[in-house]
Protein backbone atom coordinates (compact mmCIF):
# COMPACT_ATOMS: atom_id res chain seq x y z
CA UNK A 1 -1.96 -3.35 2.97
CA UNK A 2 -1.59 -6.31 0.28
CA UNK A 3 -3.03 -9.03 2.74
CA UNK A 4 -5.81 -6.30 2.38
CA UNK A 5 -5.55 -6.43 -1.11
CA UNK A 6 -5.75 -10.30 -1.39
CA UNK A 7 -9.11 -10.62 0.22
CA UNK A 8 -10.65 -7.95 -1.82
CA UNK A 9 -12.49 -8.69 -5.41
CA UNK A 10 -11.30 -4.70 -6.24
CA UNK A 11 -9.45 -2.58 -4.55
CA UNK A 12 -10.29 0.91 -4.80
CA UNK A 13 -6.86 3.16 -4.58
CA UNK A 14 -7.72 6.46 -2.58
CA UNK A 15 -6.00 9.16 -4.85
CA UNK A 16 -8.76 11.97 -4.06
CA UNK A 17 -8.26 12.46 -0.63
CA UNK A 18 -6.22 14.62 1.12
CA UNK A 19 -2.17 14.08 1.29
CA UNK A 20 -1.13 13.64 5.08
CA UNK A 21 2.91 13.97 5.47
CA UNK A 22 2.16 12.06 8.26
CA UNK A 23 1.16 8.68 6.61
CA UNK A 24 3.21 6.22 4.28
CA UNK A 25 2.18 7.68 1.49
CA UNK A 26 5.88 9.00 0.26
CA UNK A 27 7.41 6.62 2.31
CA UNK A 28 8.42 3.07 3.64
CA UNK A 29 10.85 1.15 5.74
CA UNK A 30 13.75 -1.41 5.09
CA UNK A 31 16.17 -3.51 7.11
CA UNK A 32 19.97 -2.34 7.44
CA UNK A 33 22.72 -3.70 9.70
CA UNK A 34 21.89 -0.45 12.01
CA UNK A 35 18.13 -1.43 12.12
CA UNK A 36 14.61 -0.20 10.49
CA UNK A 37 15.30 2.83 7.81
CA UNK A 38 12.94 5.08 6.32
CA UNK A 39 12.94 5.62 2.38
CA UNK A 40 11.19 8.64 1.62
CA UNK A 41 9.95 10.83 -2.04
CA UNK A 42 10.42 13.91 -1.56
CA UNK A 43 7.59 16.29 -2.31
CA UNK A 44 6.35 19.75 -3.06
CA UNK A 45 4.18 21.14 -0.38
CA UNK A 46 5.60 24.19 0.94
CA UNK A 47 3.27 26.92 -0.29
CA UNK A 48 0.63 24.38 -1.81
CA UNK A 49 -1.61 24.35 0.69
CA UNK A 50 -4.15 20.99 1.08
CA UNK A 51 -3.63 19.03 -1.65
CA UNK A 52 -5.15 15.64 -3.21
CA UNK A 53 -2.93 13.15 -3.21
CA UNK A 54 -3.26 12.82 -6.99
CA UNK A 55 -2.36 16.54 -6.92
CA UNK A 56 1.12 16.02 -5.12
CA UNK A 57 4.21 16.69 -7.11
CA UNK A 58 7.64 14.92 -6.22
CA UNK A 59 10.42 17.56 -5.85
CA UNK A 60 12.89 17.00 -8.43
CA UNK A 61 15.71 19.13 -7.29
CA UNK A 62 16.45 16.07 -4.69
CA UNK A 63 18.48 13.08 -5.40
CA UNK A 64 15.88 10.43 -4.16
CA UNK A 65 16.14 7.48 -6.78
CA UNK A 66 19.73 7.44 -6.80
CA UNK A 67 19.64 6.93 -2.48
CA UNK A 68 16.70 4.61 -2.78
CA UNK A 69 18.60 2.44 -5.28
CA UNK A 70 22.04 2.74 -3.64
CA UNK A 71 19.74 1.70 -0.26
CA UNK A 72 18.39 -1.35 -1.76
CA UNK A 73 21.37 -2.53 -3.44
CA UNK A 74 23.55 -1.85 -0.30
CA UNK A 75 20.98 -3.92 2.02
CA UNK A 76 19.50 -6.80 -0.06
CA UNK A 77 21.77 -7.75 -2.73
CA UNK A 78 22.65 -10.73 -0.81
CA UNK A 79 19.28 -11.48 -0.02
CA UNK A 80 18.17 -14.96 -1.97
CA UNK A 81 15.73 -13.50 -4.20
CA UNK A 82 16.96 -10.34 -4.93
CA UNK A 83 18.13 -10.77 -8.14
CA UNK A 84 14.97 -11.95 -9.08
CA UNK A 85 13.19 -7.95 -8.65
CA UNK A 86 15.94 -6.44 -8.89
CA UNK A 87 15.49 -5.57 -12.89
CA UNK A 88 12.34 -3.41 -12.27
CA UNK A 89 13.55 -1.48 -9.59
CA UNK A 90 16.79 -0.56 -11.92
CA UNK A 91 14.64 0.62 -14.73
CA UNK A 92 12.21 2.56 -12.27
CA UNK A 93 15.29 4.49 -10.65
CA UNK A 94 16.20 5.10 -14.10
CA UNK A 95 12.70 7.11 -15.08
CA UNK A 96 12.27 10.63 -14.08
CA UNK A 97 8.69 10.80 -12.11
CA UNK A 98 6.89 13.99 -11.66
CA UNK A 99 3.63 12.83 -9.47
CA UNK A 100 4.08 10.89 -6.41
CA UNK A 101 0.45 8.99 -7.24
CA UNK A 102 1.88 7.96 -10.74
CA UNK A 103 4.87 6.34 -9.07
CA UNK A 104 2.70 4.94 -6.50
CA UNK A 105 0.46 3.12 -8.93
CA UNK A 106 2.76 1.70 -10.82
CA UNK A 107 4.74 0.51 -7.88
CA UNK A 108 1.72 -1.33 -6.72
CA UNK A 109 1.01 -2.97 -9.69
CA UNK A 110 4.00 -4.15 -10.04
CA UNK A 111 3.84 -5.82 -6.66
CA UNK A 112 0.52 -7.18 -6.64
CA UNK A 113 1.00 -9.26 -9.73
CA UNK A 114 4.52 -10.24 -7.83
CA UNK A 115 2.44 -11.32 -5.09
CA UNK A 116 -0.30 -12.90 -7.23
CA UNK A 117 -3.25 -10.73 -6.59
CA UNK A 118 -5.86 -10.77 -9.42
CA UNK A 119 -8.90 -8.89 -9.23
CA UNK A 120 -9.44 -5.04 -10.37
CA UNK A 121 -8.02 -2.06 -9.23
CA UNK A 122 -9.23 1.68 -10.27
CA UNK A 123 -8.89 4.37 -8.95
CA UNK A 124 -11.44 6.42 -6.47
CA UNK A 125 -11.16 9.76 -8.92
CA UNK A 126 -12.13 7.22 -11.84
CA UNK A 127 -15.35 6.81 -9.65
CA UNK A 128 -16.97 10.29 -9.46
CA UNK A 129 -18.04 10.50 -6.08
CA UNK A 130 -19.62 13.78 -4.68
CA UNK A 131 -18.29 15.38 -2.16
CA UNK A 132 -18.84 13.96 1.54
CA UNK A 133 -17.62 12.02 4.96
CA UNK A 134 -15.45 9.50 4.71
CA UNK A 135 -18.19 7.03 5.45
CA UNK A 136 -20.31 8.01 2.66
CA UNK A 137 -17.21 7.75 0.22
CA UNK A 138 -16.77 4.42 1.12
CA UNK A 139 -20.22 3.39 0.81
CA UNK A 140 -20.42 4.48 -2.54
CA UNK A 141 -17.20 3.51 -3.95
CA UNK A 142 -18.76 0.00 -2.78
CA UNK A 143 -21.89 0.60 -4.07
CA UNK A 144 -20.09 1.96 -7.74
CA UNK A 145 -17.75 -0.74 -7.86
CA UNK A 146 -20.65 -3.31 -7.52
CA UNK A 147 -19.10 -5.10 -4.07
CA UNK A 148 -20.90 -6.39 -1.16
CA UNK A 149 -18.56 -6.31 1.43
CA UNK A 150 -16.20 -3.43 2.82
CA UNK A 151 -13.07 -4.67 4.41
CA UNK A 152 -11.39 -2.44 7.12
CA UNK A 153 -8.22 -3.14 8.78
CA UNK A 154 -7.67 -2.69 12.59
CA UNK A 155 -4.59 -0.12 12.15
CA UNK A 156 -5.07 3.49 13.13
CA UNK A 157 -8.73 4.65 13.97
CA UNK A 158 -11.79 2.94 13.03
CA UNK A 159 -14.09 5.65 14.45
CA UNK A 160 -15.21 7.62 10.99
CA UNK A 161 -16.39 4.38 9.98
CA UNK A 162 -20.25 4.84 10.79
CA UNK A 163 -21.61 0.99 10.86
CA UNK A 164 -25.81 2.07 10.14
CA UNK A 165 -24.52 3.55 6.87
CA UNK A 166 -23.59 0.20 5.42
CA UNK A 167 -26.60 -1.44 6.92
CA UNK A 168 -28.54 1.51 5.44
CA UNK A 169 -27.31 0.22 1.74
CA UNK A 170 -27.16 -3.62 2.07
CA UNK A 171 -23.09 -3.30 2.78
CA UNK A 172 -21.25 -5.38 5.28
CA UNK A 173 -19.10 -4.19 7.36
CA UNK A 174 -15.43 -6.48 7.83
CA UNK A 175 -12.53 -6.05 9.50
CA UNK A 176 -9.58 -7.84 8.96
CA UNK A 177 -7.25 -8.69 12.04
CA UNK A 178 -3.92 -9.40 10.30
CA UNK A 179 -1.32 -11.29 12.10
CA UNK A 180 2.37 -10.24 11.02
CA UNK A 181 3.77 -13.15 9.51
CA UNK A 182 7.35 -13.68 10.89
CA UNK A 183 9.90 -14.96 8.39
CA UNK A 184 13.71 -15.25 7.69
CA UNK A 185 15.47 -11.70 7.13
CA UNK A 186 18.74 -10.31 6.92
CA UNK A 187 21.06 -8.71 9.92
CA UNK A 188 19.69 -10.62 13.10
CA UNK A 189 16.61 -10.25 15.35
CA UNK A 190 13.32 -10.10 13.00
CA UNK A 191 11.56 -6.45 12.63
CA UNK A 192 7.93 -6.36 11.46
CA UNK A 193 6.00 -3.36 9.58
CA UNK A 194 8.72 -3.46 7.03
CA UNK A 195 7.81 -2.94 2.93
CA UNK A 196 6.85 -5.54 1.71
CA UNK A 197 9.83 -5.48 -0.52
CA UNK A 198 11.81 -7.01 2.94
CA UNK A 199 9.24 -9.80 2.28
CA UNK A 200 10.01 -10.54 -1.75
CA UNK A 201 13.59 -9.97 -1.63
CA UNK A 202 14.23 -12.56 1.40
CA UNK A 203 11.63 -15.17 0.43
CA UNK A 204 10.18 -15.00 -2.84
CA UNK A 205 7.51 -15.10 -4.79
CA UNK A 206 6.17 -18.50 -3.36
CA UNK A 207 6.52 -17.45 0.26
CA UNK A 208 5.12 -14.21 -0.62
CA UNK A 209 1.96 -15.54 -2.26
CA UNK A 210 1.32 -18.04 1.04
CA UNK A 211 1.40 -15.15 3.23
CA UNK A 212 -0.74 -13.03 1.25
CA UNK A 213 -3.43 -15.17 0.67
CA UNK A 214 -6.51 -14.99 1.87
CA UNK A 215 -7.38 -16.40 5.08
CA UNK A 216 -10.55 -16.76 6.78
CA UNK A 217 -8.77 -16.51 10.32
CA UNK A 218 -8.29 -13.17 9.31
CA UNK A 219 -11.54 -11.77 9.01
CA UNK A 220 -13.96 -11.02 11.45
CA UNK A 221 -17.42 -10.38 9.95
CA UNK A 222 -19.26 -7.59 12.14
CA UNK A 223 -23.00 -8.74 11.39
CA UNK A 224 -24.66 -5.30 10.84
């Protein structure tokens, strides 16, 4: 997602589209001594039907930021570089959130500039597209956002994309083939897909920014 990030000039954050429990959208994964463990927001959806993800409330009644913190604190506090993030996580535990896109944003902006990403980010509601595929969304948040170039990763399914429609326009079409860095973490053998908090809190800001930036060995440029 932030290697992603790095290659882009501006990233466009999807907050019109429809929610999918099944996704990392409320969620993410840390190292323990037992192995991988999911932190999850809870969220309103019984009842509420489809909803936007800038629609989707986080369900208060639920003690969340007090196990999130209590998680981190537990599994990385003796990780080198803790200390050094530690203060913003504290203070965001300590604010009440009511939408799970609000916390999400300012999570990621947070990180980025941790990471030492530059470059815009907005918002795809800020953008006004009309309703349509997926494809044609993407095409014109390109288009709106002034870019050339439309970089896809390789994770999930690529089929929606429809190539012709960014040949149509002028667009090209990238994908990026990310290789998982491997680097030093806590409790023994190394797990990937982790946040990218796992990353920060055992290596830094320095490490972080090496393996986010961009690299041409990740691309590969489907001439369309």
């Amino acid at each position: 997602y932030f290697n992603k990030m790095a290659l882009s000039d501006c990233f466009v954050l999807a907050d019109d589209v429809q929610y999918s429990t099944q996704g990392y959208t409320n969620r993410t994964r840390i190292k323990t001594a037992q192995g991988a463990q999911w932190l999850t927001v809870p969220v309103l959806t019984k009842g509420r039907g489809l909803q936007l993800i800038r629609e989707v409330r986080i369900d208060a009644s639920r003690n969340w930021r007090r196990k999130h913190w209590k998680a981190l604190c537990r599994n990385y506090a003796a990780a080198p570089y803790f200390d050094l993030y530690a203060g913003f996580f504290d203070n965001l535990y300590r604010r009440e959130w009511h939408f799970l896109a609000d916390l999400n944003i300012h999570i990621i902006g947070h990180l980025r500039r941790a990471l030492g990403i530059e470059g815009p980010l907005c918002l795809s509601s800020e953008l006004n597209i009309p309703p349509c595929d997926a494809t044609g969304r993407i095409v014109q948040m390109a288009e709106k956002t002034g870019c050339a170039r439309y970089i896809s990763g390789r994770g999930g399914s690529t089929s929606y994309l429809r190539e012709g429609a960014f040949r149509e326009v002028g667009i090209e079409l990238q994908y990026n083939d990310f290789m998982h860095p491997v680097y030093p973490q806590r409790f023994g053998e190394f797990i990937s897909g982790l946040s990218v908090l796992d990353l920060l809190f055992n290596c830094g800001e320095a490490a972080a920014q090496q393996v986010c930036r961009p690299r041409e060995a990740d691309i590969v440029l489907e001439q369309l």
